[in-house]
Each structure stands twice: as structure tokens, then as C-alpha cells.
C-alpha atoms as a PDB file:
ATOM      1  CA  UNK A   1       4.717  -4.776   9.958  1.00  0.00           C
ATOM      2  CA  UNK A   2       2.592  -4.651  13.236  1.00  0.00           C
ATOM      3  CA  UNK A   3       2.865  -1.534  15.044  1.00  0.00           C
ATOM      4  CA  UNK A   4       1.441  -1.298  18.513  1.00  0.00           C
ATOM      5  CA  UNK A   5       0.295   2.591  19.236  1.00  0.00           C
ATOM      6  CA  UNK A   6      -3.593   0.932  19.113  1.00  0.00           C
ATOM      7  CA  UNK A   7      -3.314  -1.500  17.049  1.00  0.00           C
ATOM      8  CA  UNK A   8      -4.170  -1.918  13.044  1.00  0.00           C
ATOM      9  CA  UNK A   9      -6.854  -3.770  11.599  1.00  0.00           C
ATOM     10  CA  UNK A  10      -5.673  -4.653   8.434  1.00  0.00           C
ATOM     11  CA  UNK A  11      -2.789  -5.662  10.283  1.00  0.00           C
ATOM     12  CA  UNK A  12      -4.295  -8.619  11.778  1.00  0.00           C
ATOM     13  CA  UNK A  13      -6.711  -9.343   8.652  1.00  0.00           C
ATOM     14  CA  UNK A  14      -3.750  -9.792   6.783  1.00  0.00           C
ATOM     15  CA  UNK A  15      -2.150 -12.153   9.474  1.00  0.00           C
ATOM     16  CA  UNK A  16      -5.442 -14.424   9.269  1.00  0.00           C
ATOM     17  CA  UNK A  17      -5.219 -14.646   4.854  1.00  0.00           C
ATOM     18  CA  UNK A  18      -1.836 -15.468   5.418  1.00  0.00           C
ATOM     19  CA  UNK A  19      -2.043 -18.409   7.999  1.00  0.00           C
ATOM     20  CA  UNK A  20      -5.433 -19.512   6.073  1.00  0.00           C
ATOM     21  CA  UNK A  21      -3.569 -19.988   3.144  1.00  0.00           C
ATOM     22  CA  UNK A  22      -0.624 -21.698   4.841  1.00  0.00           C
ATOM     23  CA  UNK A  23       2.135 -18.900   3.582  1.00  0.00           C
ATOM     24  CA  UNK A  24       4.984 -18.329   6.387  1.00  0.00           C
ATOM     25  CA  UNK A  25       5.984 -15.216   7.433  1.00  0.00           C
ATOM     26  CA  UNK A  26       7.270 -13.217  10.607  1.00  0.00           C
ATOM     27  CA  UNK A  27       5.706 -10.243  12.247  1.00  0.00           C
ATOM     28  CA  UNK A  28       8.143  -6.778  12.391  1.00  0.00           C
ATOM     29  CA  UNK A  29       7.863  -4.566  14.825  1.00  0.00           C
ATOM     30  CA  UNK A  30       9.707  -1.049  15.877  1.00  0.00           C
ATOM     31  CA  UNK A  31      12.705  -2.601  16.963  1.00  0.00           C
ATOM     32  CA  UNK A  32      13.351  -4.878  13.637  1.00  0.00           C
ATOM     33  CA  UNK A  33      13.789  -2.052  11.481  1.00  0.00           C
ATOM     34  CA  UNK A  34      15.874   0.194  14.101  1.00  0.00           C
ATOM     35  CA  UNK A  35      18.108  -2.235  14.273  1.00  0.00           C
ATOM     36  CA  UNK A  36      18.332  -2.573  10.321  1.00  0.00           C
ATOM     37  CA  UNK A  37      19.806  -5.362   8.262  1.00  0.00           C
ATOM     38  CA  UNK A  38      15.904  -6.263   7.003  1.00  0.00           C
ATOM     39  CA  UNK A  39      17.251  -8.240   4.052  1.00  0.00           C
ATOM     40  CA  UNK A  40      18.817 -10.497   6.142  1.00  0.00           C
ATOM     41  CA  UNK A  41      15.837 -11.592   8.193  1.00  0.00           C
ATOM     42  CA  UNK A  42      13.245 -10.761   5.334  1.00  0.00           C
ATOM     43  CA  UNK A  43      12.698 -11.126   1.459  1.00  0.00           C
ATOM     44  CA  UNK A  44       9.197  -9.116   1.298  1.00  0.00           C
ATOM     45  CA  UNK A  45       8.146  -6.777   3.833  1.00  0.00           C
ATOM     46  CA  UNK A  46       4.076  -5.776   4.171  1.00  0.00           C
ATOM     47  CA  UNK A  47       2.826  -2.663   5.032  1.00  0.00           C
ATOM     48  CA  UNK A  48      -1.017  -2.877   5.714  1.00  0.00           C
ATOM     49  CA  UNK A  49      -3.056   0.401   5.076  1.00  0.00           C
ATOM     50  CA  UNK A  50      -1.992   3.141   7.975  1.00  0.00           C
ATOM     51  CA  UNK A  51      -1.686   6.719   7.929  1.00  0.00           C
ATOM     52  CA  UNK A  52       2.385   7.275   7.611  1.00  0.00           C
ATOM     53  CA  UNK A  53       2.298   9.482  10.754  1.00  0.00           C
ATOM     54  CA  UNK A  54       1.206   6.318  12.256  1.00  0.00           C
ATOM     55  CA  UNK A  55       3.986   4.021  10.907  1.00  0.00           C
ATOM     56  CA  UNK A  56       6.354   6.923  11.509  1.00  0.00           C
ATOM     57  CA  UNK A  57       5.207   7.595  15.262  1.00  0.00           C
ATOM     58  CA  UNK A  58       5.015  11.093  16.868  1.00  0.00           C
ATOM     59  CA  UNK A  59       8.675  11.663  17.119  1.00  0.00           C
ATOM     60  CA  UNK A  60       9.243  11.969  13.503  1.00  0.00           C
ATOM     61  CA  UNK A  61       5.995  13.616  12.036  1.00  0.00           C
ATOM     62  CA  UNK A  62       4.813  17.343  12.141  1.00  0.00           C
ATOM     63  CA  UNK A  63       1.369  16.405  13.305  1.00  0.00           C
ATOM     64  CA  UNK A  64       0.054  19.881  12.658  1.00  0.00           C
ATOM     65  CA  UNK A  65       0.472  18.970   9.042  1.00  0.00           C
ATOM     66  CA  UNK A  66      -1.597  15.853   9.388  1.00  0.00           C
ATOM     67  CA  UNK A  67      -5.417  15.465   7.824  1.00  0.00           C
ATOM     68  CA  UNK A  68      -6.545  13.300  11.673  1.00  0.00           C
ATOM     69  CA  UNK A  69      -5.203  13.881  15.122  1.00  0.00           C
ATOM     70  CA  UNK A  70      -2.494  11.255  16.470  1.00  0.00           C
ATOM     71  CA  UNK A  71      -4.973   9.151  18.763  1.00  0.00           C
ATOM     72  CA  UNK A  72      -4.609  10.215  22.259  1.00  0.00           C
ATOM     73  CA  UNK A  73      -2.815   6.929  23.575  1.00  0.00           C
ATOM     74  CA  UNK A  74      -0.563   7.825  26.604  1.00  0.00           C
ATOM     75  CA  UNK A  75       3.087   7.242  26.193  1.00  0.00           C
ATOM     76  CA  UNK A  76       4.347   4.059  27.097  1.00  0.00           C
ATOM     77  CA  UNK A  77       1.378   2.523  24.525  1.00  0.00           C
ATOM     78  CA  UNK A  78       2.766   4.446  21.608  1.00  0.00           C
ATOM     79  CA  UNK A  79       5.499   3.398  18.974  1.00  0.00           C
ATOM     80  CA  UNK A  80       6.715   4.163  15.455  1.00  0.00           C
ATOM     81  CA  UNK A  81       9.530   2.979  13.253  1.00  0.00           C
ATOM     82  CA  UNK A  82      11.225   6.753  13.440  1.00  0.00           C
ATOM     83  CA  UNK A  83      13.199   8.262  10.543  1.00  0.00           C
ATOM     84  CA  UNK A  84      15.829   5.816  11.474  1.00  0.00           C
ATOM     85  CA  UNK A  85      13.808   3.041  10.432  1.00  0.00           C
ATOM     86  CA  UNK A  86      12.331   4.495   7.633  1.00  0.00           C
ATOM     87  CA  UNK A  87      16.244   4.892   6.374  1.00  0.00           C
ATOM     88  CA  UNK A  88      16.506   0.740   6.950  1.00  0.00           C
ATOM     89  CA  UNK A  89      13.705  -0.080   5.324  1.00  0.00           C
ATOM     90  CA  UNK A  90      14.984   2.151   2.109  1.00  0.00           C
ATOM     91  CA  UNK A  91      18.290   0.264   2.335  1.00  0.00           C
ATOM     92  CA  UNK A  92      15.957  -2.927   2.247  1.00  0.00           C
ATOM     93  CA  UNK A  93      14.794  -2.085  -0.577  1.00  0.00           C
ATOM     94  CA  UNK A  94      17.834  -1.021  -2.709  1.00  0.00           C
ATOM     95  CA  UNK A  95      19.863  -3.907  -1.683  1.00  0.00           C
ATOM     96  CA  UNK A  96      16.780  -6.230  -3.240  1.00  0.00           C
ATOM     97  CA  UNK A  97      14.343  -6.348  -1.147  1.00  0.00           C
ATOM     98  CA  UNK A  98      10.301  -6.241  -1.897  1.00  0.00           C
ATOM     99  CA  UNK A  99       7.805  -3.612  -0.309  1.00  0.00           C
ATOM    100  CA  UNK A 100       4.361  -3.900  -0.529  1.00  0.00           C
ATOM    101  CA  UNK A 101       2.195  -1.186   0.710  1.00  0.00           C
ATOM    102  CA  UNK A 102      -1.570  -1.928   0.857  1.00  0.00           C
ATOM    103  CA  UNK A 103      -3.862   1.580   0.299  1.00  0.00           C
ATOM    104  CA  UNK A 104      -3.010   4.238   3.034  1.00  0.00           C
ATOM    105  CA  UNK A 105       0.428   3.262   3.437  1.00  0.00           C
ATOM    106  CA  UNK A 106       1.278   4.010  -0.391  1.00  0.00           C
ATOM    107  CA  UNK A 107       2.314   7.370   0.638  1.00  0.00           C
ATOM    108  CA  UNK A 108       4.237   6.151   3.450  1.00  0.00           C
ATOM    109  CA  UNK A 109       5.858   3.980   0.712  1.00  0.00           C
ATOM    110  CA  UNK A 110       6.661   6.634  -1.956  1.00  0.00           C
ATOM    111  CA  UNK A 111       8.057   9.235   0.105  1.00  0.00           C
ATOM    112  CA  UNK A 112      10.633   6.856   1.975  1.00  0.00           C
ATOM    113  CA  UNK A 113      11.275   5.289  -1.309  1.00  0.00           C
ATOM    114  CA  UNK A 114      11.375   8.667  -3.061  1.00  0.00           C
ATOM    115  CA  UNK A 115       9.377   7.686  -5.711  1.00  0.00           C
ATOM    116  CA  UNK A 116       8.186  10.206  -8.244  1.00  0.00           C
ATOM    117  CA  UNK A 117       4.455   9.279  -8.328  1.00  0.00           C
ATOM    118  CA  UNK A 118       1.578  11.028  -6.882  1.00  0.00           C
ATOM    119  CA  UNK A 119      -1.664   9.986  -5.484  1.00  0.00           C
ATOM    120  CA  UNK A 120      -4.205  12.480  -7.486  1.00  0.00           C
ATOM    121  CA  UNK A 121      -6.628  11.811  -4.699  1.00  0.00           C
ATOM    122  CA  UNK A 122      -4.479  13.630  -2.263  1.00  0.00           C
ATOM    123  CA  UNK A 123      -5.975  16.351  -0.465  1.00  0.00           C
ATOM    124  CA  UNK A 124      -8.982  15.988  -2.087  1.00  0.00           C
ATOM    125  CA  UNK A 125     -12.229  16.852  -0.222  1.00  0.00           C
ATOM    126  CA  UNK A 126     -15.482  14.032  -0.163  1.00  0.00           C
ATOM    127  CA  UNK A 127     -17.087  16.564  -2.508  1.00  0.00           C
ATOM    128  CA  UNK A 128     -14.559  16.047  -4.735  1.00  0.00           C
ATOM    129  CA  UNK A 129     -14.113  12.450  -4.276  1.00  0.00           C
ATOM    130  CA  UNK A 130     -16.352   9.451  -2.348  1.00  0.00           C
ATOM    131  CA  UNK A 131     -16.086   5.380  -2.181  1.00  0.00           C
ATOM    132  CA  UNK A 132     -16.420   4.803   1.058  1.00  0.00           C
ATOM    133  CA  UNK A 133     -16.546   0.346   0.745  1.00  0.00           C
ATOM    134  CA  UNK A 134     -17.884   0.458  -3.185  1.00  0.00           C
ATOM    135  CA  UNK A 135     -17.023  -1.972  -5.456  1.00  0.00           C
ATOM    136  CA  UNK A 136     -15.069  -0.890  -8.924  1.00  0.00           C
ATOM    137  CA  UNK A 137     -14.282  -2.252 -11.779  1.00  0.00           C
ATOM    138  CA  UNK A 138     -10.295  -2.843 -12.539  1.00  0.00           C
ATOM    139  CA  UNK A 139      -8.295  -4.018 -15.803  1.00  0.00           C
ATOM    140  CA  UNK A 140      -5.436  -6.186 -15.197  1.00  0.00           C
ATOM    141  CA  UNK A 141      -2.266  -6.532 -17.073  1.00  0.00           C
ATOM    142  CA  UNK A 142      -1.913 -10.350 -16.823  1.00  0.00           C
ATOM    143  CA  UNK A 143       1.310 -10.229 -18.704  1.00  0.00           C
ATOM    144  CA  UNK A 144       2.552  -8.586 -15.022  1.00  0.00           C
ATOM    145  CA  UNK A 145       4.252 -11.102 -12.804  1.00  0.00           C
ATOM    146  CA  UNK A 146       2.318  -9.312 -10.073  1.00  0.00           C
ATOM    147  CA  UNK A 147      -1.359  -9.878 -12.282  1.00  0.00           C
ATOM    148  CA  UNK A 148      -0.208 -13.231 -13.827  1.00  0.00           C
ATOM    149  CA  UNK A 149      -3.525 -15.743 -13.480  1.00  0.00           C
ATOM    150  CA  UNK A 150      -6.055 -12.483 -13.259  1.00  0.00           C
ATOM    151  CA  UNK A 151      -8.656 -12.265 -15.201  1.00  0.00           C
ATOM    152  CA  UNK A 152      -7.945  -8.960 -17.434  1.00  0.00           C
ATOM    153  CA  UNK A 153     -11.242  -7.871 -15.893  1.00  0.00           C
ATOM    154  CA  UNK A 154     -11.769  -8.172 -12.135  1.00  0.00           C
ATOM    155  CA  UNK A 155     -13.351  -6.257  -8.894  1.00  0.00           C
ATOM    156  CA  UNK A 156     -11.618  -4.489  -6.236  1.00  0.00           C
ATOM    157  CA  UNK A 157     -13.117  -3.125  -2.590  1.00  0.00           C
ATOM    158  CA  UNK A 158     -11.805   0.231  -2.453  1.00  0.00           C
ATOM    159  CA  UNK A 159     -12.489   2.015   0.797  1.00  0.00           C
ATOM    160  CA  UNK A 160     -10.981   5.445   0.548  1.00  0.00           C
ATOM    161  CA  UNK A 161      -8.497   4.489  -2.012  1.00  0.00           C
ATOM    162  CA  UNK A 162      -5.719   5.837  -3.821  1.00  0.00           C
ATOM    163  CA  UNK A 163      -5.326   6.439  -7.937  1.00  0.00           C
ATOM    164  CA  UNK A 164      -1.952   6.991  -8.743  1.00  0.00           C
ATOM    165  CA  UNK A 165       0.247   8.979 -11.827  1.00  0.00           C
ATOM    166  CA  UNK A 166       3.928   8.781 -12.425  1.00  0.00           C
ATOM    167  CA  UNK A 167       5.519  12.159 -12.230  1.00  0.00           C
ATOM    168  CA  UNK A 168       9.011  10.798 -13.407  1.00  0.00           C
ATOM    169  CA  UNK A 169       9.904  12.083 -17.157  1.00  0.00           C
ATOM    170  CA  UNK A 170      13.782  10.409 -17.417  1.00  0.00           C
ATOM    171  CA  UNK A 171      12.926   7.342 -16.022  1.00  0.00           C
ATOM    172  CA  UNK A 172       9.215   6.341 -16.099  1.00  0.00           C
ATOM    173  CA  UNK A 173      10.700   2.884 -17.479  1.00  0.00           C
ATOM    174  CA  UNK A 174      11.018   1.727 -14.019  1.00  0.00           C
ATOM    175  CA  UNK A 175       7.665   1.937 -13.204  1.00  0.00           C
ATOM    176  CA  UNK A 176       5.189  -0.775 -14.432  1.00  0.00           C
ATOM    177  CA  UNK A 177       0.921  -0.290 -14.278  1.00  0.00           C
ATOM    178  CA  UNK A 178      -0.230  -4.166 -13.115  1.00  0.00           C
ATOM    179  CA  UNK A 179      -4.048  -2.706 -12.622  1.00  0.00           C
ATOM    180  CA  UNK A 180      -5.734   0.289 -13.891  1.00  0.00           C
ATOM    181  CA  UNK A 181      -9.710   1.416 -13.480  1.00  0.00           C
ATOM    182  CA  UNK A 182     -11.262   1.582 -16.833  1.00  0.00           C
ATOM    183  CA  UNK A 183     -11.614   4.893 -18.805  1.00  0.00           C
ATOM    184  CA  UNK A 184     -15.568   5.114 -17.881  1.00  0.00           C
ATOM    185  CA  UNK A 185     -18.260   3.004 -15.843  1.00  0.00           C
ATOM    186  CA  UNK A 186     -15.856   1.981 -12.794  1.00  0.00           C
ATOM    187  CA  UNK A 187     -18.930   1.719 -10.521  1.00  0.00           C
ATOM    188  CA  UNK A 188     -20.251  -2.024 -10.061  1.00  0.00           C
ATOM    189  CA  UNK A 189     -21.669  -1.724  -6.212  1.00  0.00           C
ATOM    190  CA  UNK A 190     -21.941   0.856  -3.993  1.00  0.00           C
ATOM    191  CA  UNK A 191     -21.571   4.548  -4.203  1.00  0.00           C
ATOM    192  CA  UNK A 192     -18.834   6.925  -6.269  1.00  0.00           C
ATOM    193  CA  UNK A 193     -18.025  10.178  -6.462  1.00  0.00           C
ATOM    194  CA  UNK A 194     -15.874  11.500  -9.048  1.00  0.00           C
ATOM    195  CA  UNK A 195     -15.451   8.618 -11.215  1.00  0.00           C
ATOM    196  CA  UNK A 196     -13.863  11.382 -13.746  1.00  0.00           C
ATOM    197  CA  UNK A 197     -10.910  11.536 -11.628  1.00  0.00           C
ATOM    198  CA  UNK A 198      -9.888   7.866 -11.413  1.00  0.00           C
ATOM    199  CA  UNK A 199     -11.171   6.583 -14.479  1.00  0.00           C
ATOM    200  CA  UNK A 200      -8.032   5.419 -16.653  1.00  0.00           C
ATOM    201  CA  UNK A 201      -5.467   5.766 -13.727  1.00  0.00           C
ATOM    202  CA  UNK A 202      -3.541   3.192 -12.208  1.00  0.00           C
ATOM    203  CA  UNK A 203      -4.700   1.696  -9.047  1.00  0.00           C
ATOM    204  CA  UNK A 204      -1.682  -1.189  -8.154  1.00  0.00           C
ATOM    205  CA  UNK A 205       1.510  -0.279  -9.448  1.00  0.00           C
ATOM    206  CA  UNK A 206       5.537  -1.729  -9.082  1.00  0.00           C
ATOM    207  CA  UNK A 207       8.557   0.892  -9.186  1.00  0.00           C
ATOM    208  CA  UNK A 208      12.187  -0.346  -9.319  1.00  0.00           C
ATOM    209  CA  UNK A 209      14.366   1.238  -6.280  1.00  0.00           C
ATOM    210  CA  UNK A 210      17.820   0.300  -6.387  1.00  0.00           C
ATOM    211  CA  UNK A 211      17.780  -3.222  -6.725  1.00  0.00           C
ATOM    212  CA  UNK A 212      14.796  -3.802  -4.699  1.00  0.00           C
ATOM    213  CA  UNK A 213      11.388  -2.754  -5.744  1.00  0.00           C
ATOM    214  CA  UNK A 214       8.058  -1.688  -4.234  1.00  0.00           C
ATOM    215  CA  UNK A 215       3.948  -2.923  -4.936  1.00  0.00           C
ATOM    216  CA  UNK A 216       1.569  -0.346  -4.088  1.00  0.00           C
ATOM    217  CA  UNK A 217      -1.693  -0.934  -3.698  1.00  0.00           C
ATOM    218  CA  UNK A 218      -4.167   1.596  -4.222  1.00  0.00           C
ATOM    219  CA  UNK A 219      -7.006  -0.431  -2.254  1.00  0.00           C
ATOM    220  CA  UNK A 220      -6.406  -3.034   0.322  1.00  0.00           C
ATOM    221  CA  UNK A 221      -6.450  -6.420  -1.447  1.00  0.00           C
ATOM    222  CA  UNK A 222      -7.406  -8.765   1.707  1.00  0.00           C
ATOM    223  CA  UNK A 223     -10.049  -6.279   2.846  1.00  0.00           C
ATOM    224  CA  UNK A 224     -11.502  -8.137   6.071  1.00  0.00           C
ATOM    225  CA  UNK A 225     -10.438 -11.397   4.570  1.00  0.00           C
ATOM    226  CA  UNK A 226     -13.288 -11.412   2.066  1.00  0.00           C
ATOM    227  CA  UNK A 227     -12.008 -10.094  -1.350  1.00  0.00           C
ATOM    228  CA  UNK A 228     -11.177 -13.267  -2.726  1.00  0.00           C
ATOM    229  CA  UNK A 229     -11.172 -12.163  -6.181  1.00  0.00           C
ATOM    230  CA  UNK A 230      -7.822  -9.961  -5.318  1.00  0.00           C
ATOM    231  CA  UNK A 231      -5.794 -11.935  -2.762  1.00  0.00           C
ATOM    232  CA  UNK A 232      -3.914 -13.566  -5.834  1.00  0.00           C
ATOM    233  CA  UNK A 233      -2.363 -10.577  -6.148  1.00  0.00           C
ATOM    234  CA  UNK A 234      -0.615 -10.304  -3.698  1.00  0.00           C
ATOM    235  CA  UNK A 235       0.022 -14.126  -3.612  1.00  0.00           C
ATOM    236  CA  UNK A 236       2.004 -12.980  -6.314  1.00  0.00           C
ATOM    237  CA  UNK A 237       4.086 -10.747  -4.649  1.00  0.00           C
ATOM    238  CA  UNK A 238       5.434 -13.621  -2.788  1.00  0.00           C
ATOM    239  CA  UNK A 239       6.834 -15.363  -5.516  1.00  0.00           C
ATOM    240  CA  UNK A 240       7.643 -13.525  -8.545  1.00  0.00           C
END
């Protein structure tokens, strides 16, 4: 998904790993998902990290309630999918379609998919909680189509970052842990604060909705197009 109100970063790192690595896809914008139908142009839709107010747009977000100010573009330079094409990209979903939601956009993800599982980050204040570009250790489930070829012990960039926990007593069966931080010394580079409250948590996750079913990422796995060690999975997400 590109999104124009100022343009994305990840957005267009994302584009480059993809074309580097010779896999084809199409760029959405606004108007693809308020006209609906997604599953008949896509099979996997990406959401690079963004702050949902920003995939959302103005329209469709009480922006008093928001952490950051919307940036101050004027009018005509702003956009935003809108609650109507947060309802398509839902319907994508249950009618078998893939999301994948790197870092920031989780949330995004998780409400429109109204999936019971929470970001214990959230809210959180940098005296609480600080990786700002560190480097962490991560287990993988290799068994997971989405880990399959990982090493069970690899690195992640996490900038920010989200750690997640599944809230969902009836039917946590339909959500699946493909990476979680280990129970103690995450740290491998860099600088962390409050390693107690990711340490044993999930940090890339897949939840079945309808048919469909969505990848979150709790760091952004082509970070600037230089964390090799984690572009296979999302490689994955391609495929399996």
C-alpha cells in the first residue's frame, strides 16, 4: 500500500527489496481499496510500518486521541483509505486473502481485523520502554511456514517495535507465534530499555480471519533494505 499524504519510507524500501529480488507485485493506493474487490486484483496485500491515523486519513480518525499530530500537509496533498476501505480490506481478508503488516501498522491491522491481541508496548512511555535502531535477539519456530529455512536463532532491527499477547481465551487456536524474543539477554547491539517487558513475548505472529489470515510484524523486516538476515521472512509470506 503506498499512501500519498507525505509519503512513507518503508514504503519505498520495501518497493526496492522487492524489485532487487525480482518478486512482482502492484502498488495500492486510496482508490484500490474504495473501490473494493482486493482479492480479485491481489493475493497478499503489504502494509509497511505507519501510524493507522495515517493509513486511515483525517476523515476517519479522532486525532485528539492520537500520540503525534497529523502532519500539517494542506488538503489536496492528503489521502487515506477511510473506514470504507478499511471495511474492503477486512472482506479481503475473510474471503482468503493475506495481510501483512510490518511494525507500526500492526495496530492498524488488528483493529480492522478485530483481532484479540494486544501490543503490551502500547502507551508505554521511553522510561518504560527504549530501542530506538538496537539489535535483539529472536527465536524462530522453523516448523512455521512463515519461519521455514530460519535459523531457530536469528537478529532482528527493531526500531520502536511492538511485542505482542493474545487476549483471545475460546479461540487462541487460530493464532500461531512464528518468532518470539528469548526469556532473558535480548540485547545483541545497541541500547534497551525494559528488556523485562518483551522478553518471552511474541514479536511476528499469524491469526486466521475468516478464510484469509494476517502476518504481523512486530519490527520492520526490510529495515532500509539492509536486514538481510529477516527478509526471508517475509519471502515467505509470498508463498506459503
Amino acid at each position: 500500500y503506498q499512501r500519498y499524504w507525505g509519503g512513507n519510507a518503508d514504503e519505498g524500501w520495501s518497493r526496492l527489496v522487492l524489485e532487487k529480488f525480482g518478486f512482482p507485485y502492484v502498488t495500492l493506493t486510496d482508490a484500490d481499496f474504495r473501490e473494493g474487490n482486493l482479492n480479485d486484483k491481489v493475493d497478499v496485500i503489504i502494509l509497511p510500518s505507519d501510524r493507522p491515523e495515517m493509513i486511515l486519513g483525517p476523515d476517519s480518525v479522532e486525532t485528539k486521541k492520537t500520540p503525534y499530530p497529523m502532519p500539517p500537509m494542506p488538503p489536496e496533498y492528503r489521502s487515506g483509505i477511510g473506514k470504507e476501505g478499511a471495511r474492503a480490506l477486512k472482506d479481503f481478508v475473510t474471503k482468503g486473502g493475506r495481510l501483512v503488516a510490518f511494525d507500526s501498522s500492526c495496530k492498524f491491522a488488528i483493529d480492522t481485523c478485530e483481532l484479540k491481541i494486544a501490543n503490551v508496548l502500547e502507551n508505554l512511555t521511553f522510561k518504560d520502554y527504549y530501542c530506538h535502531g538496537s539489535t535483539l535477539h529472536v527465536e524462530v519456530d522453523e516448523n512455521n511456514k512463515v519461519g521455514y529455512g530460519m535459523p531457530h536463532n536469528c537478529y532482528a532491527l527493531v526500531w520502536g517495535g511492538q511485542a505482542f499477547e493474545v487476549r483471545d481465551t475460546f479461540a487462541s487456536d487460530r493464532y500461531s507465534v512464528v518468532c518470539q524474543y528469548p526469556k532473558k539477554d535480548l540485547l545483541q547491539s545497541g541500547w534497551l530499555i525494559g528488556e523485562e517487558i518483551i522478553a518471552g513475548r511474541p514479536c511476528v505472529m499469524t491469526a486466521k480471519c475468516g478464510d484469509g489470515e494476517v502476518v504481523l510484524f512486530g519490527f520492520r523486516p526490510l529495515f532500509r533494505a539492509q536486514t538481510h538476515g529477516t527478509f526471508k521472512l517475509l519471502f515467505n509470506c509470498l508463498f506459503a
